[in-house]
PDB file of N, CA and C in Angstrom:
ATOM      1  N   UNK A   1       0.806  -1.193   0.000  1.00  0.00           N
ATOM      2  CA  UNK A   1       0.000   0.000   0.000  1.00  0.00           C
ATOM      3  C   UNK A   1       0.853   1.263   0.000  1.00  0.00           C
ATOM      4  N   UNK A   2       2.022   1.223   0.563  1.00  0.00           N
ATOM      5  CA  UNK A   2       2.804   2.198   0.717  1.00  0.00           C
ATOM      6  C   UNK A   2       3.248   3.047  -0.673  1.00  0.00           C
ATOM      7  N   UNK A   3       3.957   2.084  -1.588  1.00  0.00           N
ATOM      8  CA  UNK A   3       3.922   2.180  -2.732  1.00  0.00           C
ATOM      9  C   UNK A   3       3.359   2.807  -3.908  1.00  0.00           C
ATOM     10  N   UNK A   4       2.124   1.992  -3.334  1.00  0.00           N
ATOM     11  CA  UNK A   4       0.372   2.704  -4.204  1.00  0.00           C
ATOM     12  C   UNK A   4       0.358   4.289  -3.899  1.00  0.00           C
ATOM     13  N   UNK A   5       0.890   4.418  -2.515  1.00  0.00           N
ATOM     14  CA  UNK A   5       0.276   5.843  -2.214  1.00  0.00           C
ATOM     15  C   UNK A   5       0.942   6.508  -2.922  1.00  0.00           C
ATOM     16  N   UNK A   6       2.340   6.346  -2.543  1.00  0.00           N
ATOM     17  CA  UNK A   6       3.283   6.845  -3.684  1.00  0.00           C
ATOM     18  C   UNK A   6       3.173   7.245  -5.024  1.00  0.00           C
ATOM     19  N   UNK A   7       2.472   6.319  -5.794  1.00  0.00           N
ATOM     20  CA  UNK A   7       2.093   6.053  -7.187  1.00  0.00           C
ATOM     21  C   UNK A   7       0.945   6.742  -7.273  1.00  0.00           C
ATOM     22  N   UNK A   8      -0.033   7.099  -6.548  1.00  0.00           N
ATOM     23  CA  UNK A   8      -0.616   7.840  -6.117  1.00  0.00           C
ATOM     24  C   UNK A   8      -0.597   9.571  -6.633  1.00  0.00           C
ATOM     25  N   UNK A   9       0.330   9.650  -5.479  1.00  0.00           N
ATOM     26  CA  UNK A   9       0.855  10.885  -5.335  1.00  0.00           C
ATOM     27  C   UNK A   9       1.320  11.717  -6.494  1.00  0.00           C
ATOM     28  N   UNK A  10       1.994  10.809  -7.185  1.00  0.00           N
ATOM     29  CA  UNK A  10       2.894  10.948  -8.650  1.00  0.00           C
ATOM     30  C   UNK A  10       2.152  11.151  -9.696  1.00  0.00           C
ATOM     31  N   UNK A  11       1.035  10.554  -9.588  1.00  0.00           N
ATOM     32  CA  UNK A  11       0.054  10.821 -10.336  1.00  0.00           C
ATOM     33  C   UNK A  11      -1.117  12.031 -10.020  1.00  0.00           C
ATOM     34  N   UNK A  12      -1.442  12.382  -8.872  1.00  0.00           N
ATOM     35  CA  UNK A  12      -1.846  13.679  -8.704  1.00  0.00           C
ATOM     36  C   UNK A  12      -0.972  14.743  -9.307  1.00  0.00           C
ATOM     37  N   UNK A  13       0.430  15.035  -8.829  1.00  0.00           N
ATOM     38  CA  UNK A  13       1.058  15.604  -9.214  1.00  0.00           C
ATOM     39  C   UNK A  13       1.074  16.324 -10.506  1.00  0.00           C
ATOM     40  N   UNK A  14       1.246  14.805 -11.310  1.00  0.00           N
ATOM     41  CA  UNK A  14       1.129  14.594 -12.588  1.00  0.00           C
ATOM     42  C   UNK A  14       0.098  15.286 -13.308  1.00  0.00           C
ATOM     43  N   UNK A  15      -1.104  15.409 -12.250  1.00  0.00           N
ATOM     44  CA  UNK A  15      -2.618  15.965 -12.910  1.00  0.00           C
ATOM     45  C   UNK A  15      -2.557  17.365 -12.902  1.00  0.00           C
ATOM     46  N   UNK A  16      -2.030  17.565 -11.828  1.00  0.00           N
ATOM     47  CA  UNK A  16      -1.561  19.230 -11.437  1.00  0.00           C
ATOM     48  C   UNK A  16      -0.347  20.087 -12.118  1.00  0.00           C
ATOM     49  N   UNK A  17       0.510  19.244 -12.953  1.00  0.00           N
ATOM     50  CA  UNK A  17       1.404  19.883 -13.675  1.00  0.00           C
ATOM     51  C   UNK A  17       0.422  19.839 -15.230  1.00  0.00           C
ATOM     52  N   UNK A  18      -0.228  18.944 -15.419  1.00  0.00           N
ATOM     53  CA  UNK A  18      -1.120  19.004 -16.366  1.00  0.00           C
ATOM     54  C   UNK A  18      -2.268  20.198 -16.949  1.00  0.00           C
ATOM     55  N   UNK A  19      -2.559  20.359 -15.177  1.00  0.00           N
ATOM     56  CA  UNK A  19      -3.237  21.506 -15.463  1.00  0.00           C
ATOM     57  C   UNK A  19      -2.767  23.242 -15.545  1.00  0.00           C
ATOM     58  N   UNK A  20      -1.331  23.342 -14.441  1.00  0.00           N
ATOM     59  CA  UNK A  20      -1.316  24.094 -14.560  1.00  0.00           C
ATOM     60  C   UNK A  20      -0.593  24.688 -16.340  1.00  0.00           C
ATOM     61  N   UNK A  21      -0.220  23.726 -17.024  1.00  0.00           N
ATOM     62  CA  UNK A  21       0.251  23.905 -17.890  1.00  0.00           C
ATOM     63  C   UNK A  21      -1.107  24.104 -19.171  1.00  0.00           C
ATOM     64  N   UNK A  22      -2.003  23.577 -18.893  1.00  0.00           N
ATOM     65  CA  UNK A  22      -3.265  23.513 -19.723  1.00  0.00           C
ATOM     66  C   UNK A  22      -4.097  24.832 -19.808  1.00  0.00           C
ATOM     67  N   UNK A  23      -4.330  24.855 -18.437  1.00  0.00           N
ATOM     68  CA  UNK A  23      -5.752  26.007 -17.840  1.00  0.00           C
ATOM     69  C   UNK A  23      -6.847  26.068 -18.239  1.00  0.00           C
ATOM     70  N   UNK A  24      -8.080  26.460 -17.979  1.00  0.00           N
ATOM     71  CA  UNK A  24      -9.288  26.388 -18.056  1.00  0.00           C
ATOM     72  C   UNK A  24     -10.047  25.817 -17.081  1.00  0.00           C
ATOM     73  N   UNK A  25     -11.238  26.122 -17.267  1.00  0.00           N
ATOM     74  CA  UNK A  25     -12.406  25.931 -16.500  1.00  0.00           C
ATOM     75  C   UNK A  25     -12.503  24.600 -16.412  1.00  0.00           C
ATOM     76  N   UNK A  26     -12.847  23.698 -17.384  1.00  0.00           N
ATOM     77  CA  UNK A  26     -12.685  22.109 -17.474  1.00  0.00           C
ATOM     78  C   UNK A  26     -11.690  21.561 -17.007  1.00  0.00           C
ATOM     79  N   UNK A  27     -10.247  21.702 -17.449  1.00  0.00           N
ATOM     80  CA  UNK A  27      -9.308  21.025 -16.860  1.00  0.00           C
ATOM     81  C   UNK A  27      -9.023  21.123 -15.468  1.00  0.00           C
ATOM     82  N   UNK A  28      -9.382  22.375 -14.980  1.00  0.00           N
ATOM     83  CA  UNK A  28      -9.500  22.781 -13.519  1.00  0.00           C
ATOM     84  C   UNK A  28     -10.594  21.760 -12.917  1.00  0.00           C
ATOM     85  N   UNK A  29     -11.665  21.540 -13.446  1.00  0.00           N
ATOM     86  CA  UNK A  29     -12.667  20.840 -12.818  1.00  0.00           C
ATOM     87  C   UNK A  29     -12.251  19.476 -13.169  1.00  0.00           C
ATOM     88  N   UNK A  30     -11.759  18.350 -13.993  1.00  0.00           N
ATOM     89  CA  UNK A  30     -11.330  17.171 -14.105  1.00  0.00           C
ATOM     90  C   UNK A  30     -10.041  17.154 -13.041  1.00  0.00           C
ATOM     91  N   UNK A  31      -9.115  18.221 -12.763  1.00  0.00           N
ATOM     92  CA  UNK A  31      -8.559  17.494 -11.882  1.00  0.00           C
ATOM     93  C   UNK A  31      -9.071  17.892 -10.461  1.00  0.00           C
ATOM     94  N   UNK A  32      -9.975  18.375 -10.319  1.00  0.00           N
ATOM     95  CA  UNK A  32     -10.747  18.622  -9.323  1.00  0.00           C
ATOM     96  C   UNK A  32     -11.172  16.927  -8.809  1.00  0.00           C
ATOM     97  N   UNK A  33     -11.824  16.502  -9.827  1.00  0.00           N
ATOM     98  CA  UNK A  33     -12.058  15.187  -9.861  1.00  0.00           C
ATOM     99  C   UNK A  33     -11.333  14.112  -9.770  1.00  0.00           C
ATOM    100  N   UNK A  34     -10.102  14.366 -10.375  1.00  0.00           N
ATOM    101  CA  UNK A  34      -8.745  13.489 -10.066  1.00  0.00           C
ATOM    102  C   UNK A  34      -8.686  13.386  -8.582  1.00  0.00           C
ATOM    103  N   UNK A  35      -8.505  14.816  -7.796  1.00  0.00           N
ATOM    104  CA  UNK A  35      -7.989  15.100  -6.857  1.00  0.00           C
ATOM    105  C   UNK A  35      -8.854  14.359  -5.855  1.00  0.00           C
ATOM    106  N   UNK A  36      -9.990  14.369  -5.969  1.00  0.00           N
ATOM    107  CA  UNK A  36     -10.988  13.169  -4.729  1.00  0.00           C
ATOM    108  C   UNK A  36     -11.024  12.039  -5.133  1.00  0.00           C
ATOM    109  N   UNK A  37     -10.855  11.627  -6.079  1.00  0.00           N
ATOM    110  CA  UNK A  37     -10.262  10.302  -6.305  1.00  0.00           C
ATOM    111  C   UNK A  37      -9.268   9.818  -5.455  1.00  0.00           C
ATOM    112  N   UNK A  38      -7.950  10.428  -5.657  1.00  0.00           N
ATOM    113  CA  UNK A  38      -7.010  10.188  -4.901  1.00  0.00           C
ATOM    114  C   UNK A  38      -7.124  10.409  -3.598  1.00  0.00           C
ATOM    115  N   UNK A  39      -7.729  11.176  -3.253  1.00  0.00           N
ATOM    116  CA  UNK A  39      -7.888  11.459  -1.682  1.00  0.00           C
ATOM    117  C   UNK A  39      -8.915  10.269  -0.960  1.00  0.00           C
ATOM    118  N   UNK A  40      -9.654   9.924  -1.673  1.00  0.00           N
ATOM    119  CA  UNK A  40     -10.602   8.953  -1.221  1.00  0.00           C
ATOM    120  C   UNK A  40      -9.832   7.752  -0.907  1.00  0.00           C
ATOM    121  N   UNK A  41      -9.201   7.413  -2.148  1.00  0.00           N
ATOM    122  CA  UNK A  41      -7.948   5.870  -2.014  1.00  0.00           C
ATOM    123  C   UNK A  41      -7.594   6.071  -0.917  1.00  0.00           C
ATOM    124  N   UNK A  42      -7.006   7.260  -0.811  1.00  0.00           N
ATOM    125  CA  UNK A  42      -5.500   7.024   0.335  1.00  0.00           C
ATOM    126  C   UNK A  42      -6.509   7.104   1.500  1.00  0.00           C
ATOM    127  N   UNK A  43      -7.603   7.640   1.804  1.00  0.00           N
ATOM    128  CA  UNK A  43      -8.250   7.644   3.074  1.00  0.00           C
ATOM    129  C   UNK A  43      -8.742   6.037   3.297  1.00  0.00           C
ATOM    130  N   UNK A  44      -9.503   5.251   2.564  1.00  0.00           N
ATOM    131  CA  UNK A  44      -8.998   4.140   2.153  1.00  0.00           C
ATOM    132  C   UNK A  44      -8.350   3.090   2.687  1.00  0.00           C
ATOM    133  N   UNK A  45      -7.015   3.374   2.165  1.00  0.00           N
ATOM    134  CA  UNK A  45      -5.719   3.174   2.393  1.00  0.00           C
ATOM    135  C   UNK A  45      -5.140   2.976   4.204  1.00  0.00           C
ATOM    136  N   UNK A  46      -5.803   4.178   4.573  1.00  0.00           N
ATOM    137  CA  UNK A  46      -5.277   4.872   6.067  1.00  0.00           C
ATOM    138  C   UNK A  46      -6.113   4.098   6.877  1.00  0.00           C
ATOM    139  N   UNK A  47      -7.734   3.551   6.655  1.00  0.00           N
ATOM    140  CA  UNK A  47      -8.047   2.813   7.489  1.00  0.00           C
ATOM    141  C   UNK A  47      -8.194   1.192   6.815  1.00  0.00           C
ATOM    142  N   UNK A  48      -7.681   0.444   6.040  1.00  0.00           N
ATOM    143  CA  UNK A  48      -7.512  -0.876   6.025  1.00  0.00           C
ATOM    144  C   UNK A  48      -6.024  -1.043   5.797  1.00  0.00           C
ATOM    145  N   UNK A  49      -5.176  -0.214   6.095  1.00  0.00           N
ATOM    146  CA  UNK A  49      -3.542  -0.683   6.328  1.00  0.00           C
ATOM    147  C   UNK A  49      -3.653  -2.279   7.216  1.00  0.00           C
ATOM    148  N   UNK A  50      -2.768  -2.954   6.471  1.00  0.00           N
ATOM    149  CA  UNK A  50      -2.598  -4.028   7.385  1.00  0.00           C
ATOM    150  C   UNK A  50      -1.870  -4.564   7.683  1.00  0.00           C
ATOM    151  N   UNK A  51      -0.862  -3.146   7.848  1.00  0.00           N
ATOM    152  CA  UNK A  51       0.545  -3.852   8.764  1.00  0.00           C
ATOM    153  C   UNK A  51       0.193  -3.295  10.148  1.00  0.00           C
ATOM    154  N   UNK A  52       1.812  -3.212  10.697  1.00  0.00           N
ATOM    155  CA  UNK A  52       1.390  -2.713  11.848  1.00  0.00           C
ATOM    156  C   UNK A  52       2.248  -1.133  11.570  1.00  0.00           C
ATOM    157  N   UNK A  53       1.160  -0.630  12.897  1.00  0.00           N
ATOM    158  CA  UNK A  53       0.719   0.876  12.816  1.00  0.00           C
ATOM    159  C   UNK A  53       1.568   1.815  13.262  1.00  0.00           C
ATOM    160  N   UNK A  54       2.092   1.204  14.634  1.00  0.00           N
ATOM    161  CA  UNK A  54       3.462   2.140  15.259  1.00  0.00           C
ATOM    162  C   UNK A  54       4.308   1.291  16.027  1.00  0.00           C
ATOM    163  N   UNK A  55       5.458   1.860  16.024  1.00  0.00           N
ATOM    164  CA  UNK A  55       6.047   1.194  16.730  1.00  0.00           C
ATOM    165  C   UNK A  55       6.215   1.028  18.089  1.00  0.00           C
ATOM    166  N   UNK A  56       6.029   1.892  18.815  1.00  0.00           N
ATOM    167  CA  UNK A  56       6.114   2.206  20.224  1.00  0.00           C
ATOM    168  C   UNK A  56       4.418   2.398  20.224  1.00  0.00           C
ATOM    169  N   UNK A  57       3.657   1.736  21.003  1.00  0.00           N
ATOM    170  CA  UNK A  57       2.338   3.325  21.227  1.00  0.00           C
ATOM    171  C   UNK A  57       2.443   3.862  21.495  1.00  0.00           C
ATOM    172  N   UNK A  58       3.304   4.673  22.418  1.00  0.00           N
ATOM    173  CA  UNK A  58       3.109   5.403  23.038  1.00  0.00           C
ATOM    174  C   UNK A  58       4.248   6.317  23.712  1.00  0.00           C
ATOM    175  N   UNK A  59       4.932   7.139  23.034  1.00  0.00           N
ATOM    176  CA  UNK A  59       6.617   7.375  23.878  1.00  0.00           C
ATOM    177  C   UNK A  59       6.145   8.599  24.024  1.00  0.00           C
ATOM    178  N   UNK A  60       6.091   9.201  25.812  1.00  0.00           N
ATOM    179  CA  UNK A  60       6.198  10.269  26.030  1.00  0.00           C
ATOM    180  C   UNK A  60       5.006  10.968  25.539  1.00  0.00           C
ATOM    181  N   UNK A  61       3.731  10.296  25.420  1.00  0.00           N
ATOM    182  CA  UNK A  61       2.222  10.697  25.016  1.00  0.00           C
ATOM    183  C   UNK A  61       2.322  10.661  23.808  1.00  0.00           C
ATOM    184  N   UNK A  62       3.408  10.523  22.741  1.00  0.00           N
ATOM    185  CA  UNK A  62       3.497  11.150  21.283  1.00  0.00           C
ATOM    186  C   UNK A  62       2.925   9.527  20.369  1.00  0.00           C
ATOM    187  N   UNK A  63       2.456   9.791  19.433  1.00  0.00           N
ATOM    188  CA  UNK A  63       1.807   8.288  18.742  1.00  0.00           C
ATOM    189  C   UNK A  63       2.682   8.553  17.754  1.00  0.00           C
ATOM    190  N   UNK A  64       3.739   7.474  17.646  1.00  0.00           N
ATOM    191  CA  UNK A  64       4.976   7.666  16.490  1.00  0.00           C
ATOM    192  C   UNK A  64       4.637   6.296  15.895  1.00  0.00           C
ATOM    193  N   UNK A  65       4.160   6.713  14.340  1.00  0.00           N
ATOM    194  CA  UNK A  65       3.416   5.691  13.558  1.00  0.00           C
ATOM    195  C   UNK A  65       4.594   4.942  12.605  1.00  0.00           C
ATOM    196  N   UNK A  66       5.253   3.673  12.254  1.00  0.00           N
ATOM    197  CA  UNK A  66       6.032   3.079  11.333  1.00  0.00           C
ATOM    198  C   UNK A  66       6.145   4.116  10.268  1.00  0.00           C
ATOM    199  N   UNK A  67       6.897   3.698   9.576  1.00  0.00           N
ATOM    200  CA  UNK A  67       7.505   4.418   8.479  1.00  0.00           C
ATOM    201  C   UNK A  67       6.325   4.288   7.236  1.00  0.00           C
ATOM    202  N   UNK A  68       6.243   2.806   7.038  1.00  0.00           N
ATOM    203  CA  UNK A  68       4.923   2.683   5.735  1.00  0.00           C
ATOM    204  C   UNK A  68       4.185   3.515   6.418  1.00  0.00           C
ATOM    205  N   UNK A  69       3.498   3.291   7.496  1.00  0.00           N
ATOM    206  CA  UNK A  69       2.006   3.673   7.682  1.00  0.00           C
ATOM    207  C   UNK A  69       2.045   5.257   7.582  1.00  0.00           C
ATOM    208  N   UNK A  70       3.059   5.679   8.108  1.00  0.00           N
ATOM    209  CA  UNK A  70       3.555   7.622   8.127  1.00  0.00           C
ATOM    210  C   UNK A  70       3.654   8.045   6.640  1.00  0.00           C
ATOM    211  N   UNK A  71       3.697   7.228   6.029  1.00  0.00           N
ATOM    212  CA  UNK A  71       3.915   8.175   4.064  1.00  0.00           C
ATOM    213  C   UNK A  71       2.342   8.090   4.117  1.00  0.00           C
ATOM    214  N   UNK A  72       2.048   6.858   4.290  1.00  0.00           N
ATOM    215  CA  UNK A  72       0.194   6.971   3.792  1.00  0.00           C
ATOM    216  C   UNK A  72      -0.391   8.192   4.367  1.00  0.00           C
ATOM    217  N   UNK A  73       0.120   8.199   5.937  1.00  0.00           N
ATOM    218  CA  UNK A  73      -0.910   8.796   6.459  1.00  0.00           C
ATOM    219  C   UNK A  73      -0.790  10.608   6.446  1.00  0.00           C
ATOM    220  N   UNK A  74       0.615  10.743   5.502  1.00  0.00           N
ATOM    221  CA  UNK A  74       1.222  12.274   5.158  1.00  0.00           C
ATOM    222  C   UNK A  74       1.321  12.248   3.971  1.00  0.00           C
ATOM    223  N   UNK A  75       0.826  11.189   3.125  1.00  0.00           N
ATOM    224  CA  UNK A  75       0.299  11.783   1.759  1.00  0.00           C
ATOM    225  C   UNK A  75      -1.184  11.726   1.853  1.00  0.00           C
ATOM    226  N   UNK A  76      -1.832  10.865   2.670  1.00  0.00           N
ATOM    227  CA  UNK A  76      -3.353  11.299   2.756  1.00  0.00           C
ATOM    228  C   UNK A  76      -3.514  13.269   3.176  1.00  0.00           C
ATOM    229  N   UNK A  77      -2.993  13.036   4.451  1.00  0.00           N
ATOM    230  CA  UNK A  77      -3.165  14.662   5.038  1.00  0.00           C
ATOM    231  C   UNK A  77      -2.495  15.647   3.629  1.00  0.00           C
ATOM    232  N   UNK A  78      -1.417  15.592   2.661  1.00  0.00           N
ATOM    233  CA  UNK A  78      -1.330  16.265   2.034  1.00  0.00           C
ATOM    234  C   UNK A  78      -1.988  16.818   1.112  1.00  0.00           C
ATOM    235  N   UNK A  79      -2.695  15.455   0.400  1.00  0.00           N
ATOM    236  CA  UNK A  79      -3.396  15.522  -1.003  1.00  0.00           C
ATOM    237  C   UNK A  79      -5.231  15.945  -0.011  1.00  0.00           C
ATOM    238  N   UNK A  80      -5.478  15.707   1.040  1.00  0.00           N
ATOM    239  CA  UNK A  80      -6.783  16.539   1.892  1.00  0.00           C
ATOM    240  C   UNK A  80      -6.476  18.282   1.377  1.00  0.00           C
ATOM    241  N   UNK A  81      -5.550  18.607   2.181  1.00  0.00           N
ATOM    242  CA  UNK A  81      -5.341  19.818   1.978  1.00  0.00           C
ATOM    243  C   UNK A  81      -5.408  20.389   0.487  1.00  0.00           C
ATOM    244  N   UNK A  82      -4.620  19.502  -0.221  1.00  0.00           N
ATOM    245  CA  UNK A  82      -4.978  20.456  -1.562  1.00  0.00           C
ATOM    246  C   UNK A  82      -5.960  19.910  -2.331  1.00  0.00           C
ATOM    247  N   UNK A  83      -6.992  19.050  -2.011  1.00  0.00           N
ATOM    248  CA  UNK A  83      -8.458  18.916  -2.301  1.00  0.00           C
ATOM    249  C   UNK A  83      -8.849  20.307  -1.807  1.00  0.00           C
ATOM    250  N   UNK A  84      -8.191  20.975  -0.652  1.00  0.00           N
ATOM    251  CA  UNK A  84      -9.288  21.672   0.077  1.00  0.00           C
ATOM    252  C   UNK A  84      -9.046  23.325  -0.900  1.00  0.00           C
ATOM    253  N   UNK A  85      -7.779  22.978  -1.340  1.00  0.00           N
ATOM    254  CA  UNK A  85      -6.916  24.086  -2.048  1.00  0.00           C
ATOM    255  C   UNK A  85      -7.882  23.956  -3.378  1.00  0.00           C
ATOM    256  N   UNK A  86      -8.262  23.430  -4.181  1.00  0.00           N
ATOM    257  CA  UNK A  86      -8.928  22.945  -5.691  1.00  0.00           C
ATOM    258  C   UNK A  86     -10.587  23.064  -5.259  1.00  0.00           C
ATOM    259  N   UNK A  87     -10.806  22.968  -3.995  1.00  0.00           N
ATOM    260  CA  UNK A  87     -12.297  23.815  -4.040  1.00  0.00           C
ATOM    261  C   UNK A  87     -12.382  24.990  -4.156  1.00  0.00           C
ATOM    262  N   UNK A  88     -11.676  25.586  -2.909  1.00  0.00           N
ATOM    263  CA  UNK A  88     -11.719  26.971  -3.039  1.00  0.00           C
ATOM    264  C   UNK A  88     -10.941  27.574  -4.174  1.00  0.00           C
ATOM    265  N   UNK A  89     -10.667  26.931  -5.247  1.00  0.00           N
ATOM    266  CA  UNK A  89     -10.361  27.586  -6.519  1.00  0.00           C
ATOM    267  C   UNK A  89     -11.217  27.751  -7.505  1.00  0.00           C
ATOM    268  N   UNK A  90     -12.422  26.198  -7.460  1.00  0.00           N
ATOM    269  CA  UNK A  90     -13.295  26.478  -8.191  1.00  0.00           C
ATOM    270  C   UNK A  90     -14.355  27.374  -7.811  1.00  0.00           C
ATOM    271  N   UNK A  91     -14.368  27.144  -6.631  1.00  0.00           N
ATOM    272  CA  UNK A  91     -15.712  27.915  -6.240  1.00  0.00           C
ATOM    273  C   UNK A  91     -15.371  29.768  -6.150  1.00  0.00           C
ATOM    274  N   UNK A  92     -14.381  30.257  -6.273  1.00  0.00           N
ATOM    275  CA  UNK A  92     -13.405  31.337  -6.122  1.00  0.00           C
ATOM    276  C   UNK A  92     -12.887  31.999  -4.996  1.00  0.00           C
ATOM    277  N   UNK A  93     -13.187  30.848  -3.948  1.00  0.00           N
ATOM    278  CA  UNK A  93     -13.279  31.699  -3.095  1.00  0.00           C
ATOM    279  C   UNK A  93     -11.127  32.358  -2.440  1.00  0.00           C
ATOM    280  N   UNK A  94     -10.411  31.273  -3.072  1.00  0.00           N
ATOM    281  CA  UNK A  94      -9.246  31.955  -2.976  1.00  0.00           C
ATOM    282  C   UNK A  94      -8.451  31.236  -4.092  1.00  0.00           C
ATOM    283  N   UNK A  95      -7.588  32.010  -4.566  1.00  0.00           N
ATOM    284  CA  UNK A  95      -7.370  31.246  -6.045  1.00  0.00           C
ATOM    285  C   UNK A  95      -5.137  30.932  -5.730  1.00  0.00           C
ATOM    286  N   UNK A  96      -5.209  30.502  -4.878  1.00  0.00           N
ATOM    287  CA  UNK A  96      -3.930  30.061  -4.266  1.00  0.00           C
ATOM    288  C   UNK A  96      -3.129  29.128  -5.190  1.00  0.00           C
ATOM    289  N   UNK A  97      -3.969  28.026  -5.640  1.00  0.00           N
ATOM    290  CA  UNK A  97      -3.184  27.061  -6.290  1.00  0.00           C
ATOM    291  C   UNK A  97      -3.213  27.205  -7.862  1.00  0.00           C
ATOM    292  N   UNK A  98      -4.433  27.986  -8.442  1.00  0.00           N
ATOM    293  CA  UNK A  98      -3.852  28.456  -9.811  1.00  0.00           C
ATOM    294  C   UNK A  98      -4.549  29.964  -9.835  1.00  0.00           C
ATOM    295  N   UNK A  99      -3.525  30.820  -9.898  1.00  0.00           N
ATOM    296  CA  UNK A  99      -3.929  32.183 -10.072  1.00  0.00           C
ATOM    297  C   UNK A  99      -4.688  32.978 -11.162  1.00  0.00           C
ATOM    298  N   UNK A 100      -4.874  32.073 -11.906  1.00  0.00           N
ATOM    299  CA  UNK A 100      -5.281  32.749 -13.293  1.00  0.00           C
ATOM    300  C   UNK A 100      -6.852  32.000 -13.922  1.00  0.00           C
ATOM    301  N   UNK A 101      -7.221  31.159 -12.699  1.00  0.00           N
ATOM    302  CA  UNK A 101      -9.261  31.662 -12.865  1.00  0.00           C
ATOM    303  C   UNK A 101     -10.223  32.279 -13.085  1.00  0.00           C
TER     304      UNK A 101
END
């Protein structure tokens, strides 16, 4: 799974160099669509992992999660955020990730 996310990722990316190189209203909105795609997997991903989760539970109150499970679970939180970045672009409300909407 780790991997996937990876492959994942590379491929959002991929959608986002796509667009910003493209522009428009449509391509903005298909990778809009890309973009919850991917976010959905990796959320997904984050709750049927089936290795194990951390290594310690518990050091010093802090939850320090394995290495696989920490890419999933910081490319999930990444690609959230810029779902959250690709709404508020379409909808206009801040145009951060492509300036020219």
């Amino acid at each position: 799974m780790t991997i996937l996310a990876i492959i994942l990722d590379i491929v959002a990316f991929g959608g986002y160099l796509f667009q910003v190189g493209n522009g428009g209203t449509t391509v903005y909105v298909m990778g809009l669509v890309l973009q919850v795609i991917v976010t959905l997997v990796l959320i997904r991903f984050c709750f049927r992992f089936g290795g194990q989760r951390h290594r310690n539970p518990w050091i010093f109150g802090w939850f320090v999660a394995t290495f696989r499970y920490g890419v999933i679970l910081i490319s999930t939180a990444i690609n959230a955020l810029v779902l959250v970045m690709y709404v508020m672009n379409i909808l206009g409300i801040n145009n951060v990730i492509f300036a020219n909407l």
